[in-house]
C-alpha atoms as a PDB file:
ATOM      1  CA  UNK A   1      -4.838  13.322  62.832  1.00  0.00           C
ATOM      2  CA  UNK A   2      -7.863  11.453  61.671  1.00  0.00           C
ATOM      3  CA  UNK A   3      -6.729   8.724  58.787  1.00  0.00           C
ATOM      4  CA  UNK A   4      -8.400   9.812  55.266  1.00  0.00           C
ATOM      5  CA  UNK A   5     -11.911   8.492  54.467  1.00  0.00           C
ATOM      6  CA  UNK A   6     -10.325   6.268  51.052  1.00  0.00           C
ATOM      7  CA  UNK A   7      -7.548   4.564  53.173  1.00  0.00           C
ATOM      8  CA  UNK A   8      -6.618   1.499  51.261  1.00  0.00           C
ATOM      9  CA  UNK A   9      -8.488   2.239  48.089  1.00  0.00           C
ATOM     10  CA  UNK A  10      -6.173   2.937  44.857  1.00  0.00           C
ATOM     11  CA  UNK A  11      -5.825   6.512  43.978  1.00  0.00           C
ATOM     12  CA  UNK A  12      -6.720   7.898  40.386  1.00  0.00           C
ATOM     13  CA  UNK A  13      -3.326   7.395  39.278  1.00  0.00           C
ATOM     14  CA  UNK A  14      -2.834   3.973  40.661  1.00  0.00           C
ATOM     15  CA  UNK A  15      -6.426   3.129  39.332  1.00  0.00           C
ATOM     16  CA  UNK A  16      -5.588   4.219  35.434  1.00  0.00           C
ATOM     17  CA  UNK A  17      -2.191   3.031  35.695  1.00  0.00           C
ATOM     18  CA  UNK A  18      -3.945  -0.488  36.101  1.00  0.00           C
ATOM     19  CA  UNK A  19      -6.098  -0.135  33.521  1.00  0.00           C
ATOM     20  CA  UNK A  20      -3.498   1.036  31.346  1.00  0.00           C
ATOM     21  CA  UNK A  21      -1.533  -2.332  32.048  1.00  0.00           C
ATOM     22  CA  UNK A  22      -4.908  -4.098  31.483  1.00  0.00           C
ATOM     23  CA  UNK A  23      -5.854  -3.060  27.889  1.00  0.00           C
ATOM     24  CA  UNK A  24      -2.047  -3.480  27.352  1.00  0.00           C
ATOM     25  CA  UNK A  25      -2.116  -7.323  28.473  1.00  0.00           C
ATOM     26  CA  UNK A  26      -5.709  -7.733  26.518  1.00  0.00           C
ATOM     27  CA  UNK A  27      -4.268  -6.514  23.499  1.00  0.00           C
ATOM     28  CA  UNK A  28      -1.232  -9.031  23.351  1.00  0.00           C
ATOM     29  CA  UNK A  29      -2.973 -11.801  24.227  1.00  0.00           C
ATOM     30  CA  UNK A  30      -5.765 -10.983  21.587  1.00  0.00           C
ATOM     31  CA  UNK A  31      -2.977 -10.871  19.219  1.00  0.00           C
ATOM     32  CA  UNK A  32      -1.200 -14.008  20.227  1.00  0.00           C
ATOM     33  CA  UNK A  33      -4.612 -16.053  19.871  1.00  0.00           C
ATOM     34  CA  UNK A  34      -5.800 -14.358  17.009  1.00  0.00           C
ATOM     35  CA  UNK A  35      -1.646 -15.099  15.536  1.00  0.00           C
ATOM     36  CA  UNK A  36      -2.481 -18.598  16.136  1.00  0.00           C
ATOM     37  CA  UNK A  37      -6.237 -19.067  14.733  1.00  0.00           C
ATOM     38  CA  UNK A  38      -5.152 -17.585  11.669  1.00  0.00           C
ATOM     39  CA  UNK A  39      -1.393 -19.913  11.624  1.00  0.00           C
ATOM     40  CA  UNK A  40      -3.419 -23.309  12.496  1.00  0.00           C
ATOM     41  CA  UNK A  41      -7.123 -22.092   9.982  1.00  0.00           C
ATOM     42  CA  UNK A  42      -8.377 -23.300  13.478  1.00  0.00           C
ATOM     43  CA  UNK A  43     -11.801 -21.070  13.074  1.00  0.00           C
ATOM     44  CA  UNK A  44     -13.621 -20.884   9.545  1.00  0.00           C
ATOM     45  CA  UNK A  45     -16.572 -18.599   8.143  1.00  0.00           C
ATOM     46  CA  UNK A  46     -19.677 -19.928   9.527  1.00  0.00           C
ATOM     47  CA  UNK A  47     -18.605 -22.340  12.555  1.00  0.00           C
ATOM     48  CA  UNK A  48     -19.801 -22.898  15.867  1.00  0.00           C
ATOM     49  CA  UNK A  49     -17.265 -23.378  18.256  1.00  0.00           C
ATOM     50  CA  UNK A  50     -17.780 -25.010  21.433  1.00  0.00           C
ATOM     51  CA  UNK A  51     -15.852 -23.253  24.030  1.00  0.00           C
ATOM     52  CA  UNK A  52     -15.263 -26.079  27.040  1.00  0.00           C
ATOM     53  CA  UNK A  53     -15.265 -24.226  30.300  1.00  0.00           C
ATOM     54  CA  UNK A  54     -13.710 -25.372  33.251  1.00  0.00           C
ATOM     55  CA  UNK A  55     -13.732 -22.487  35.403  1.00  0.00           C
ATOM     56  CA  UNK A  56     -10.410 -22.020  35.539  1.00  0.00           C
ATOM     57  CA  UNK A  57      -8.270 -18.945  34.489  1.00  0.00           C
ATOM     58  CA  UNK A  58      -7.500 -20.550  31.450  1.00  0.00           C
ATOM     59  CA  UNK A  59     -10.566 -21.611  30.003  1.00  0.00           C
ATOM     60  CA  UNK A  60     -12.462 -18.171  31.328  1.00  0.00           C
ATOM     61  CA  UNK A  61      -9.457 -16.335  29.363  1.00  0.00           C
ATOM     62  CA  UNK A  62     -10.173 -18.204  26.287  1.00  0.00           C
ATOM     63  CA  UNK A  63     -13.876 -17.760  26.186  1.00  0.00           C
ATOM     64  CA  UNK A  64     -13.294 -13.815  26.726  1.00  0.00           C
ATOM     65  CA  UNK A  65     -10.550 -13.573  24.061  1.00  0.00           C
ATOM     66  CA  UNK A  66     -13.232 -15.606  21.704  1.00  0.00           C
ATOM     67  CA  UNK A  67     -15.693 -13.389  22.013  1.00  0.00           C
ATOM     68  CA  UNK A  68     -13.683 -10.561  21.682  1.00  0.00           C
ATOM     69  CA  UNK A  69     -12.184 -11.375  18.536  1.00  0.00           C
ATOM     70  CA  UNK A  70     -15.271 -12.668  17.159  1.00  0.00           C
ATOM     71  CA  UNK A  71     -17.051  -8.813  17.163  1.00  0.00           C
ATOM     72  CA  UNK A  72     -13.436  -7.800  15.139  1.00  0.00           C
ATOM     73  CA  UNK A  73     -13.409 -11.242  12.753  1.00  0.00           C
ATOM     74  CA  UNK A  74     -13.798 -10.647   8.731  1.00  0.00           C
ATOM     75  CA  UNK A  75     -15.773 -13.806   9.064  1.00  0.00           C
ATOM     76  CA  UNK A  76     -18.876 -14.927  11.396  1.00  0.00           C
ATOM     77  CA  UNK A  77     -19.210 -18.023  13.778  1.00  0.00           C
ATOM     78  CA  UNK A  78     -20.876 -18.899  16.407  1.00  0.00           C
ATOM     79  CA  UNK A  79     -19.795 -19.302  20.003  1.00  0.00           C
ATOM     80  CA  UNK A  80     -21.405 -21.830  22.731  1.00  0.00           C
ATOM     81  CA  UNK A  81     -20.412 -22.593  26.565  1.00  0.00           C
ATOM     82  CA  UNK A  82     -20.039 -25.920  28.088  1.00  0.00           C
ATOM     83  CA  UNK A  83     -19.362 -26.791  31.407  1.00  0.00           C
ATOM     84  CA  UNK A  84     -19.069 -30.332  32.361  1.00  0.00           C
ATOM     85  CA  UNK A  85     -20.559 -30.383  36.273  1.00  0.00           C
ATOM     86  CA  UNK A  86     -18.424 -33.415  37.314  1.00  0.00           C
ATOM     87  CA  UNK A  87     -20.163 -33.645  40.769  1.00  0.00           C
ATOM     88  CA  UNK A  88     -17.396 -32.885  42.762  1.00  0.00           C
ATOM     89  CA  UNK A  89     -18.199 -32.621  46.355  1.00  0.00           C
ATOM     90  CA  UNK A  90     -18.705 -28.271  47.080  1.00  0.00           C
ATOM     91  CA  UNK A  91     -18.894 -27.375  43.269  1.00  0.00           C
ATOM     92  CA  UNK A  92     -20.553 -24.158  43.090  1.00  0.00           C
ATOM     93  CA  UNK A  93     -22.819 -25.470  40.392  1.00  0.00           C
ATOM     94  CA  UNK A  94     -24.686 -21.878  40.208  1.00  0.00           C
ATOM     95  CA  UNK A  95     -21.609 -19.586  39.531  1.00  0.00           C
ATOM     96  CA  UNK A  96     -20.719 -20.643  35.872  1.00  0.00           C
ATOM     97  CA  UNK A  97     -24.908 -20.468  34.777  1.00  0.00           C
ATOM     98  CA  UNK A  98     -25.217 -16.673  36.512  1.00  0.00           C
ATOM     99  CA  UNK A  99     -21.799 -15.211  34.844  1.00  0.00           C
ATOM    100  CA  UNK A 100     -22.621 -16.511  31.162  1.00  0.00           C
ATOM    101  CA  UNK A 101     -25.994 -15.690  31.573  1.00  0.00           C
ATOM    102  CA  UNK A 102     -25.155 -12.119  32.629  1.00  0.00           C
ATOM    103  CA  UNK A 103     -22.419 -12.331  29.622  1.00  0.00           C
ATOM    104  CA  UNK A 104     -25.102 -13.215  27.246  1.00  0.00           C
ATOM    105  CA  UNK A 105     -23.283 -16.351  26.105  1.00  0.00           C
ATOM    106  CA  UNK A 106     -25.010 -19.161  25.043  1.00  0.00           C
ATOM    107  CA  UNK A 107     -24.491 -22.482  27.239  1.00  0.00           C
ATOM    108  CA  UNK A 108     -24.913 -25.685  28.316  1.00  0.00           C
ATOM    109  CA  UNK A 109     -24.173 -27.167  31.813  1.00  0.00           C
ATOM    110  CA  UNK A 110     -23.633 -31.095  31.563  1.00  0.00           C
ATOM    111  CA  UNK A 111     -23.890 -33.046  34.853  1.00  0.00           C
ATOM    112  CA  UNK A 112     -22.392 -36.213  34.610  1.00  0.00           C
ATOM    113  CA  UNK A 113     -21.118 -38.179  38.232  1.00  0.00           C
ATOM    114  CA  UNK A 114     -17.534 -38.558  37.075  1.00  0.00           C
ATOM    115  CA  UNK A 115     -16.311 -37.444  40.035  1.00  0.00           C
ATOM    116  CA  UNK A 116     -17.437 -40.867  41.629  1.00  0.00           C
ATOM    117  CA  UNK A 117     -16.080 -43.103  39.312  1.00  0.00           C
ATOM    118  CA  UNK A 118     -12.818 -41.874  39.387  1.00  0.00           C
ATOM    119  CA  UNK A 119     -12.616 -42.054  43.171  1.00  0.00           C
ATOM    120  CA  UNK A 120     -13.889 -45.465  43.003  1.00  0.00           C
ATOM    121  CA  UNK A 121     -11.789 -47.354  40.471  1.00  0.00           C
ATOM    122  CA  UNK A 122      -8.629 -45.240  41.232  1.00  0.00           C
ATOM    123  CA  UNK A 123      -6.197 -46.516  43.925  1.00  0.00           C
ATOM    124  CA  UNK A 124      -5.432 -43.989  46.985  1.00  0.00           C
ATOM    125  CA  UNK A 125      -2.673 -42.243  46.161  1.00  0.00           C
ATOM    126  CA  UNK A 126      -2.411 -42.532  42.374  1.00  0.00           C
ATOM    127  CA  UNK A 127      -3.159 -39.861  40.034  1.00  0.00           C
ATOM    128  CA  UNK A 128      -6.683 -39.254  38.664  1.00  0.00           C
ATOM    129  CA  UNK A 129      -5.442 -37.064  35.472  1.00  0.00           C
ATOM    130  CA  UNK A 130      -5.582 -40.067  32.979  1.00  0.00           C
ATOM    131  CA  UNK A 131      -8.823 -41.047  33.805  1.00  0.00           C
ATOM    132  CA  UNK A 132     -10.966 -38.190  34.646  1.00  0.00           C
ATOM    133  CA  UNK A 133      -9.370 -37.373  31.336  1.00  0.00           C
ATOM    134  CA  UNK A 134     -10.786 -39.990  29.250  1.00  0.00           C
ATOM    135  CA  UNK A 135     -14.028 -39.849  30.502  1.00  0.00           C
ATOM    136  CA  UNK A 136     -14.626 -35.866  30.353  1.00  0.00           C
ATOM    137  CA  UNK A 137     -13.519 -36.295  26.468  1.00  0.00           C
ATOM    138  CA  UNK A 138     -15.968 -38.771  25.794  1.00  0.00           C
ATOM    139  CA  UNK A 139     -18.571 -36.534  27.219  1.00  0.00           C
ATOM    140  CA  UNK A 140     -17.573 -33.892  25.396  1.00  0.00           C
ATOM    141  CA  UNK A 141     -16.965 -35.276  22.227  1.00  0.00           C
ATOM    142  CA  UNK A 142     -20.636 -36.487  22.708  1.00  0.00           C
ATOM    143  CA  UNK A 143     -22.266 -33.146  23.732  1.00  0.00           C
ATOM    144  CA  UNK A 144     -20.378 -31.186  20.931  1.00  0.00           C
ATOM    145  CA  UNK A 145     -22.196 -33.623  18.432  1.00  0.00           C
ATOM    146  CA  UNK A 146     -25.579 -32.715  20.140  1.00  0.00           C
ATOM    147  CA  UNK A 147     -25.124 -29.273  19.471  1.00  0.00           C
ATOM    148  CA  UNK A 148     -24.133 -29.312  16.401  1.00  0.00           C
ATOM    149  CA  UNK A 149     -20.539 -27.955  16.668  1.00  0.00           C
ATOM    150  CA  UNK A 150     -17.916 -28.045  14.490  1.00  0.00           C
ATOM    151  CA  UNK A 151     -14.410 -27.102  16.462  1.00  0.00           C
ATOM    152  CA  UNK A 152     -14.290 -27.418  19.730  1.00  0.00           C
ATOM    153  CA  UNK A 153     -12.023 -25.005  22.118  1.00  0.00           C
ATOM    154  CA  UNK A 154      -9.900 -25.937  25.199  1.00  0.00           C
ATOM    155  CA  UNK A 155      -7.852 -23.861  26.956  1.00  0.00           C
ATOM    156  CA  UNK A 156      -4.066 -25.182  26.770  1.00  0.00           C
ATOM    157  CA  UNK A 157      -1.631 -22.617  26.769  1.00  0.00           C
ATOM    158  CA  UNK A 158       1.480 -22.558  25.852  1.00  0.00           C
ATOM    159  CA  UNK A 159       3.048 -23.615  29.074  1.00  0.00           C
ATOM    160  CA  UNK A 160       0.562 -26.452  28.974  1.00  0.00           C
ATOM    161  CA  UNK A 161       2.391 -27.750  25.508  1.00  0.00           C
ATOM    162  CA  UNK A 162       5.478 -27.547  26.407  1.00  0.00           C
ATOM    163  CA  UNK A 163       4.654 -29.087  29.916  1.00  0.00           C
ATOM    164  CA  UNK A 164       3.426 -31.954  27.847  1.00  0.00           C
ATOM    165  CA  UNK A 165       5.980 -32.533  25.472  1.00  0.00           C
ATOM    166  CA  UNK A 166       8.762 -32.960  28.652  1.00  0.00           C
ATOM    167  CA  UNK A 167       6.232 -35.149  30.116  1.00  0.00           C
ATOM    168  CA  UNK A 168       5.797 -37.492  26.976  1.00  0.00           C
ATOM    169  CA  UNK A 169       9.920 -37.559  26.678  1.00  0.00           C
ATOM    170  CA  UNK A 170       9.752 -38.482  30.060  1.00  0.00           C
ATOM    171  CA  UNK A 171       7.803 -41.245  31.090  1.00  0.00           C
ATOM    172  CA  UNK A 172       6.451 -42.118  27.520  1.00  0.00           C
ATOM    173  CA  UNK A 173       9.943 -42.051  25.131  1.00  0.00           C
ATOM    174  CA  UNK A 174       8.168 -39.638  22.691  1.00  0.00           C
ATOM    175  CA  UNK A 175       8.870 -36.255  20.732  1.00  0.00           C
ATOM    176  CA  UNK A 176       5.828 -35.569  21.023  1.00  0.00           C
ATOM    177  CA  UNK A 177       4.057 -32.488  22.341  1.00  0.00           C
ATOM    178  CA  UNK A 178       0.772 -31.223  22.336  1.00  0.00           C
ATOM    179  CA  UNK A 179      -0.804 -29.811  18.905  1.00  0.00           C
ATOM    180  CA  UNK A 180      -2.683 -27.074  18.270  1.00  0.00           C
ATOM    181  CA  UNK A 181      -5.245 -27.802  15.900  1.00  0.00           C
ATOM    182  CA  UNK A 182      -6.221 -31.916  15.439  1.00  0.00           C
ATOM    183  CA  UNK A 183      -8.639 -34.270  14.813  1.00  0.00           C
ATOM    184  CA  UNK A 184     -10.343 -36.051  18.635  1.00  0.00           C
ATOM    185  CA  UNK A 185     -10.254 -39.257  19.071  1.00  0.00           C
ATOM    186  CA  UNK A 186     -12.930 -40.777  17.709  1.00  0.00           C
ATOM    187  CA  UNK A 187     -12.852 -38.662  14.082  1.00  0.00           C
ATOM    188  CA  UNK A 188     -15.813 -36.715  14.674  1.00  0.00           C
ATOM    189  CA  UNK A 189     -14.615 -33.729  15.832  1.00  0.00           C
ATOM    190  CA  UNK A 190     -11.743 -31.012  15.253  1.00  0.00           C
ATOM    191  CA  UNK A 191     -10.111 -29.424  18.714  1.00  0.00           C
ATOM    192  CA  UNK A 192      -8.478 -26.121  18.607  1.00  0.00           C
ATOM    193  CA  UNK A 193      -6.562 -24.576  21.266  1.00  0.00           C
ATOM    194  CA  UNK A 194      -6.262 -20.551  20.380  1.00  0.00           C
ATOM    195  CA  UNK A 195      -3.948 -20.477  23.436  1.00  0.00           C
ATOM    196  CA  UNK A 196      -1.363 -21.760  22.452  1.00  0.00           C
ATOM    197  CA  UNK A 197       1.064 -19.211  22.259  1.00  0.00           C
ATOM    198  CA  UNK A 198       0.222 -17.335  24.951  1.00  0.00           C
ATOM    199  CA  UNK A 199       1.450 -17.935  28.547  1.00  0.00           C
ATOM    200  CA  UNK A 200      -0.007 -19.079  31.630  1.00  0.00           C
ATOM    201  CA  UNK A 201       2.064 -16.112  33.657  1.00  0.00           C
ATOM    202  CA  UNK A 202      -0.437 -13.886  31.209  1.00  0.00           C
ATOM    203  CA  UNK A 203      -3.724 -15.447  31.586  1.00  0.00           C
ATOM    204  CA  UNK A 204      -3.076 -15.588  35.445  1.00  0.00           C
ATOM    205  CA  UNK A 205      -3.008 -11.879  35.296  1.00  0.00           C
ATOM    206  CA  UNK A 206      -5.289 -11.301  33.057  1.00  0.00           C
ATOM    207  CA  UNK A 207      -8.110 -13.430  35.264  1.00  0.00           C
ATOM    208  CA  UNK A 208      -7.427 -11.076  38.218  1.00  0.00           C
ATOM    209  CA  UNK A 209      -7.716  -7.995  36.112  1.00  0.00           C
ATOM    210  CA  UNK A 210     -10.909  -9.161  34.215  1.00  0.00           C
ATOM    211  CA  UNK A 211     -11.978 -10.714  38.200  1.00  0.00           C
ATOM    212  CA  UNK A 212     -13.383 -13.667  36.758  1.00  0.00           C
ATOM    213  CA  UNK A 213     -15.339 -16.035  39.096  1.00  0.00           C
ATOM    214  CA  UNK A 214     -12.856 -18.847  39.185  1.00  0.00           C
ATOM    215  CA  UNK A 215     -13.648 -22.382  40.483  1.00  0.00           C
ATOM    216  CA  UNK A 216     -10.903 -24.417  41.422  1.00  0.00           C
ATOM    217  CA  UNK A 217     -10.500 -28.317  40.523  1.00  0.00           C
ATOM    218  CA  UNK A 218     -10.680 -29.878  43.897  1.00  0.00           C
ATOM    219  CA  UNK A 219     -10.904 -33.291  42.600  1.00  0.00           C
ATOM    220  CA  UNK A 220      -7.171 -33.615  41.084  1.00  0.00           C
ATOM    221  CA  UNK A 221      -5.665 -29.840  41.120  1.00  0.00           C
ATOM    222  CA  UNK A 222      -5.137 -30.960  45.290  1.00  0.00           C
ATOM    223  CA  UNK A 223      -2.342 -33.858  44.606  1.00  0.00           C
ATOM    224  CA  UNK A 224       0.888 -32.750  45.032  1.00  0.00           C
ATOM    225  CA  UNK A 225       2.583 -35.766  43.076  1.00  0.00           C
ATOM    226  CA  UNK A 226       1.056 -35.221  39.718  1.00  0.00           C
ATOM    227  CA  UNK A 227       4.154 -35.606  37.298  1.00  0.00           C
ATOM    228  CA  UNK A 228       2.816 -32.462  35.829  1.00  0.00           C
ATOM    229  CA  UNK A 229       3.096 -30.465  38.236  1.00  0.00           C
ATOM    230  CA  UNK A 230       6.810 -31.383  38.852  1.00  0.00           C
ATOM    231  CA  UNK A 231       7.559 -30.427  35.375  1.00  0.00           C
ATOM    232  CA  UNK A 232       5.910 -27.353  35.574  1.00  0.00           C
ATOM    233  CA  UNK A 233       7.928 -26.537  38.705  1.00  0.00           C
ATOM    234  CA  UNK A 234      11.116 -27.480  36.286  1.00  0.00           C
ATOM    235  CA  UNK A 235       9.942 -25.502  33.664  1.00  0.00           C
ATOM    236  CA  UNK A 236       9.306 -22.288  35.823  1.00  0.00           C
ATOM    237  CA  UNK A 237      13.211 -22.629  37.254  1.00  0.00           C
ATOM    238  CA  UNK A 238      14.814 -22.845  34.299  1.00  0.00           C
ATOM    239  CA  UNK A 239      13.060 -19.697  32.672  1.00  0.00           C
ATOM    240  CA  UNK A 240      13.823 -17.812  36.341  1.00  0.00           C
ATOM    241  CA  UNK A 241      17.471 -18.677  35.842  1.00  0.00           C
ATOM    242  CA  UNK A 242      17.337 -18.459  31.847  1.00  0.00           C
ATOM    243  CA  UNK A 243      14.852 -16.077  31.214  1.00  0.00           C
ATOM    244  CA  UNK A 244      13.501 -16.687  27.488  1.00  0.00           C
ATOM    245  CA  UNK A 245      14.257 -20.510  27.729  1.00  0.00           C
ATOM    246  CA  UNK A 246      10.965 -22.087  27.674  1.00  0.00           C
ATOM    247  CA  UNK A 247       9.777 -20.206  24.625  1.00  0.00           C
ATOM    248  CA  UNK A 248      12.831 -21.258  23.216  1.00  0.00           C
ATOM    249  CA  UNK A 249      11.746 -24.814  23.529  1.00  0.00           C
ATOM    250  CA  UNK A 250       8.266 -23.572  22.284  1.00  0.00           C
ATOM    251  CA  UNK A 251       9.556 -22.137  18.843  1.00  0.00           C
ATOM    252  CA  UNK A 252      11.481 -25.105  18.197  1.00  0.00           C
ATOM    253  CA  UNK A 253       8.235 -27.254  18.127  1.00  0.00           C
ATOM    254  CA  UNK A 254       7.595 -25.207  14.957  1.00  0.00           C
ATOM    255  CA  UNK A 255      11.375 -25.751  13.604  1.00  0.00           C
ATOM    256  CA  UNK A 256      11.824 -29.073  13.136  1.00  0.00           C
ATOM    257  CA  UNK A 257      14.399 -30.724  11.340  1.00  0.00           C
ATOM    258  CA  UNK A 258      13.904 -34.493  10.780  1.00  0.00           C
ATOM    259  CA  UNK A 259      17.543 -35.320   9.741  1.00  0.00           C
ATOM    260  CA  UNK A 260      18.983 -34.034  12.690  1.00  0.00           C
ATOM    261  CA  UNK A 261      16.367 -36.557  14.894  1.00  0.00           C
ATOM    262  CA  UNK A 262      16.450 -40.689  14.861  1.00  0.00           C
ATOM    263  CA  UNK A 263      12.937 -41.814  13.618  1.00  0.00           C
ATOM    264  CA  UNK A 264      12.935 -43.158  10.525  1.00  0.00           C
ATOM    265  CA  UNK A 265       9.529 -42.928   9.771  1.00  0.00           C
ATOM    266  CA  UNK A 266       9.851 -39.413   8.784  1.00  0.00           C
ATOM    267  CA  UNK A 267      13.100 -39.102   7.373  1.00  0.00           C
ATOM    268  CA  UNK A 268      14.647 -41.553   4.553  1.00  0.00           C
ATOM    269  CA  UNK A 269      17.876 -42.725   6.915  1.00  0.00           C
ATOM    270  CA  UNK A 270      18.478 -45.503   4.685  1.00  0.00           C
ATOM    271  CA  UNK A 271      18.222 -44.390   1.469  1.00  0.00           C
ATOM    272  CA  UNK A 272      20.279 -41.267   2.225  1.00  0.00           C
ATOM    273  CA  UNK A 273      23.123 -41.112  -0.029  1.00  0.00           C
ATOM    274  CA  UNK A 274      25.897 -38.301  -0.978  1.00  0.00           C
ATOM    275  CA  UNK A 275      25.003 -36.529  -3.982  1.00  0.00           C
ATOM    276  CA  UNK A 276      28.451 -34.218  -4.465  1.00  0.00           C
ATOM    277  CA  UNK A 277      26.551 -30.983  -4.229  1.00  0.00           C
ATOM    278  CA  UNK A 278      26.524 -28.737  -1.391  1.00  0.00           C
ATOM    279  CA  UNK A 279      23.675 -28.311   0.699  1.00  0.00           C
ATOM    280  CA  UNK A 280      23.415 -25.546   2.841  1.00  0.00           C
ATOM    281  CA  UNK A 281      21.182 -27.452   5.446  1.00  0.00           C
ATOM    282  CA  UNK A 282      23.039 -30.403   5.823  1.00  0.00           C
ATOM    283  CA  UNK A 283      25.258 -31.486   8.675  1.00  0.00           C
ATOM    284  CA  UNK A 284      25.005 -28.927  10.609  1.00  0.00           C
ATOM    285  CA  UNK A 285      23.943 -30.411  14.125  1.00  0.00           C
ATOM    286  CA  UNK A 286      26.573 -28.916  16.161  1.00  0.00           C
ATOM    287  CA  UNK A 287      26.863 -25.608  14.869  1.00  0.00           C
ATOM    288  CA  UNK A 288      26.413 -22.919  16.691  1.00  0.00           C
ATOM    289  CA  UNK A 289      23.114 -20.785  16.158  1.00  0.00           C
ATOM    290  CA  UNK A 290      21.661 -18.063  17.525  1.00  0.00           C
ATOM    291  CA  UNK A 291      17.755 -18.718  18.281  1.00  0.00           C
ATOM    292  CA  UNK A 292      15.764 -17.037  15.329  1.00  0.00           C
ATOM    293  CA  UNK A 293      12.883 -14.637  16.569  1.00  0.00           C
ATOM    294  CA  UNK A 294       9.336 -15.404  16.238  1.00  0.00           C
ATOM    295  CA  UNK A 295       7.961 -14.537  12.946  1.00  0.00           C
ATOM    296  CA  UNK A 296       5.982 -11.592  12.846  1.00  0.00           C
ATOM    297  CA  UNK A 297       2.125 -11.568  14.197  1.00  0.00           C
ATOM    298  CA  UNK A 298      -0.470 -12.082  12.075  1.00  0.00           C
ATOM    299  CA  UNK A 299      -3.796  -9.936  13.483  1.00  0.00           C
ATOM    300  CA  UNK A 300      -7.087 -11.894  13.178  1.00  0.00           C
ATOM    301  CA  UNK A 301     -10.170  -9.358  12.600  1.00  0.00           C
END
């Protein structure tokens, strides 16, 4: 019995059921990063956003949710590409110039030899992160000034944020996590990250579905002791064994309550005194509460 001539292609069933899943995923994630442009007033009538592109899933996702929700915004802005060619040894340097070409998107490729002056001044062994870091920002920060842009876009998700605020609690002693809209370092410049609710679970998926033409970081993704990476592996245990626990910790970076914490910088400690009328959010550290649901999505566009 000869084997059909479509062995190991998807059927019509199999092909719309994947669709169907696809426009499904699309559709939350455009809500989630439209939910948190509109939260954060991270995009305003007439800007030019500078979407930085990496590449990776993340930063392909947000450039493709950016443009998406720009055609369904009340308001107009402008959207530019920029890829920072680090000169790491193999870089496909063609692949991100043919895809946003063939997207129509606007771009610029940057090629600055970072690549060798992090492998130079950093010890075998250690981690690159900090300073490849550093120096990509500067760039940045430079090359959004050249083109005139007013926000510029990176691709942190929400994993990412609450990846960083273990990691500062960690090895730096800080509450503090990773924000969503801010001003960069040197004052010039606001950074948004529309991602930020959505998680890195979705945008994996969504990369395969929308096949984008990923290029891997070879230059620092290939360490295996990046402390990031171990508290990502953390992270992705404790929400197999307690499903729903990392968002958890996610919402309650948007609950805070500063007399229930130690710094007295942002609560009046000393000058606290009894005032003989009840207050219904006063010591109530230890009670138990059930975890309060998201608030309801806001659609952008």
């Amino acid at each position: 019995m000869n084997a059909p001539a479509e062995l190991g292609r998807p059927t019509a069933r199999e092909a719309q059921k994947t669709a169907f899943e696809a426009n499904k995923l699309q559709k939350r994630l455009l809500r989630l990063a439209g939910q948190a442009i509109v939260d954060y007033n991270m995009i305003e009538a007439g800007d030019r956003v500078m979407v930085c592109l990496s590449g990776g899933k993340d930063s392909h996702g947000l450039l493709d949710l950016l443009l998406t929700l720009r055609q369904r915004a009340p308001i107009e802005f402008d959207i530019v590409a920029v890829n920072l060619d680090q000169k790491q040894p193999g870089f496909p340097a063609q692949v991100l110039p043919e895809y946003l070409a063939g997207r129509g998107v606007p771009f610029r490729i940057e090629t600055q030899d970072t690549y060798s002056i992090v492998t130079r001044l950093v010890p075998e062994g250690k981690t690159m992160c900090s300073l490849c870091s550093r120096l990509r920002r500067g760039i940045l920060y430079r090359v959004a000034r050249e083109l005139g842009a007013s926000k510029i876009a990176l691709g942190h998700h929400r994993d990412d944020i609450v990846a960083t605020l273990f990691l500062n609690m960690f090895h730096g002693g800080r509450l503090k996590g990773m924000s969503p809209k801010l001003v960069s370092d040197d004052g010039r410049n606001v950074v948004i990250r529309p991602l930020a609710y959505v998680n890195e679970a979705d945008l994996a998926r969504y990369a395969e579905f929308k096949k984008f033409p990923i290029i891997p970081c070879n230059l620092c993704g290939s360490q295996s002791n990046l402390q990031r990476q171990e508290v990502k592996r953390m992270l992705a245990e404790w929400d197999r064994r307690h499903p729903g626990r990392v968002q958890n910790i996610f919402n309650s970076l948007t609950r805070v309550v500063p007399s229930h914490l130690m710094d007295p910088r942002i609560f009046d400690f000393k000058g606290l005194q009894a005032t003989g009328m009840a207050d219904a959010d006063g010591d109530i550290a230890f009670d138990e509460q059930p975890c309060v649901a998201a608030g309801a999505a806001v659609r952008f566009g």
